[in-house]
Each structure stands twice: as C-alpha cells, then as structure tokens.
Protein backbone atom coordinates (compact mmCIF):
# COMPACT_ATOMS: atom_id res chain seq x y z
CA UNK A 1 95.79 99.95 43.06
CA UNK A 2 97.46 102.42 45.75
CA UNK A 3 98.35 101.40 48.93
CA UNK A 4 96.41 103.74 50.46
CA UNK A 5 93.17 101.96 48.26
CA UNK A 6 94.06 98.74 49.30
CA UNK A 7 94.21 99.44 53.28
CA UNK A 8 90.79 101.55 52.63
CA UNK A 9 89.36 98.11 51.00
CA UNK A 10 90.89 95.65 53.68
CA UNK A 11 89.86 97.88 56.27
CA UNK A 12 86.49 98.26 54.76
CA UNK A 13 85.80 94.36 53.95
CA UNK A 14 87.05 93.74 58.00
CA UNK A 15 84.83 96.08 59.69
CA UNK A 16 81.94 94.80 57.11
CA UNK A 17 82.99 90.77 58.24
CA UNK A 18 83.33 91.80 62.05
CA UNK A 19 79.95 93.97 61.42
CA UNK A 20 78.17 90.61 60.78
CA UNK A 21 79.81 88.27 62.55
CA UNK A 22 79.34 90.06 65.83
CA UNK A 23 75.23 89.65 65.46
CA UNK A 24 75.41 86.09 64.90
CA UNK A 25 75.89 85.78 69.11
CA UNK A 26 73.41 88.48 69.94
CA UNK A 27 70.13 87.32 67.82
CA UNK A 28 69.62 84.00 69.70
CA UNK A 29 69.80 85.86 73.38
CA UNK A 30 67.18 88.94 71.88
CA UNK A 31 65.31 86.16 70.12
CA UNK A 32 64.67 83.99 73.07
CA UNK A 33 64.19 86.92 74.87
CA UNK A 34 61.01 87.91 73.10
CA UNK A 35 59.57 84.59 73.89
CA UNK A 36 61.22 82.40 70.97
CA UNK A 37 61.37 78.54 72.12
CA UNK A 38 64.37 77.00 71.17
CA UNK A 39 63.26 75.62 67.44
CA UNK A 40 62.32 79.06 66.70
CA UNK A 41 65.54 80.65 67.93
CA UNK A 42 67.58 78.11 65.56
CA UNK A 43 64.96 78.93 62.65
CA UNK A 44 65.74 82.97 62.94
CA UNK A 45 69.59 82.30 63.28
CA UNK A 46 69.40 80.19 60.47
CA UNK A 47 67.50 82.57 58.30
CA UNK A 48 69.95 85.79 59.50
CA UNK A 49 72.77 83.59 57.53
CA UNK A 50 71.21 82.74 54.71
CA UNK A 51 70.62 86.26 53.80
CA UNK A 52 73.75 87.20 55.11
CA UNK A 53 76.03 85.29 53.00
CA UNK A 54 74.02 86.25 49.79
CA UNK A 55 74.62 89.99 50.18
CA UNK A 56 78.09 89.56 51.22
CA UNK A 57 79.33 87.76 48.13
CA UNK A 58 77.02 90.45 46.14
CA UNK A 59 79.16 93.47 47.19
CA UNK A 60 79.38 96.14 44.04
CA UNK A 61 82.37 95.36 42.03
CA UNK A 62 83.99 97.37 38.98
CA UNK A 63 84.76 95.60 35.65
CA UNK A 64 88.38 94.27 36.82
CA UNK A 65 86.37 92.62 39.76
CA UNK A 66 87.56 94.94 42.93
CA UNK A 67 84.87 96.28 45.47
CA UNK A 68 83.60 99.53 44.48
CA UNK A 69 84.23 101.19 47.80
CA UNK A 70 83.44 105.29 47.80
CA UNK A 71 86.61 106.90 49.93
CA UNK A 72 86.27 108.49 52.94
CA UNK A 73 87.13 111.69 51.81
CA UNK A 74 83.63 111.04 49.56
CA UNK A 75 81.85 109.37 51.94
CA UNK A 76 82.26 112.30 54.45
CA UNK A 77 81.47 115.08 51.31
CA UNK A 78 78.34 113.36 50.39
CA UNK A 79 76.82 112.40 53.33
C-alpha cells in the first residue's frame, strides 16, 4: 500500500476512534439532563458501547483484510 494510503487509513481510523470516544463523556451530562436518574444514565452509557464496539470491529474490509476507505479525492467527487 502507498504511503499516501496508509496516512489516509491511519488518519481515517483516528478521527473515527476520537469520533467515538469523545461522546462517551457527553451522553451521561445530556442524559441526566433530560431527567435520567443515575441507574438510567449508566444503562444508556452502557448500551452506547455495546453498539459501539460492534460496528467498529465491522468496518468494510477488502479480501487482503485492509479497511475499504473511499479517498478524498472520491469522497469530495461523489458527494
């Protein structure tokens, strides 16, 4: 794979990690928020991860197993 590929798919898999990551904080605070009790809060935390770490290990892959990442010059073409 180029170098170029490889930063594209680093740089893609961090801002994808950070992207989900970053929530984890945020949905107990907007969850209590609305009225959650504490129980509740855990329950909807709890929940976020386990869908979460499903569709993270379920990222498209090619037949030799890398991500199947579009590149940006694609990305921006098609939409």
């Amino acid at each position: 794979m180029p170098r170029r590929m490889t930063a594209k798919v680093l740089a893609a898999t961090m801002f994808g990690t950070i992207d989900s990551n970053a929530l984890v904080p945020i949905i107990p605070r907007y969850a209590q928020s609305v009225g959650a009790d504490l129980v509740q809060t855990g329950v909807i935390v709890g929940l976020f991860s386990l869908v979460d770490a499903p569709a993270n290990v379920s990222e498209p892959r090619d037949r030799r197993g890398r991500l199947a990442i579009r590149n940006c010059e694609t990305a921006r073409s098609t939409g």
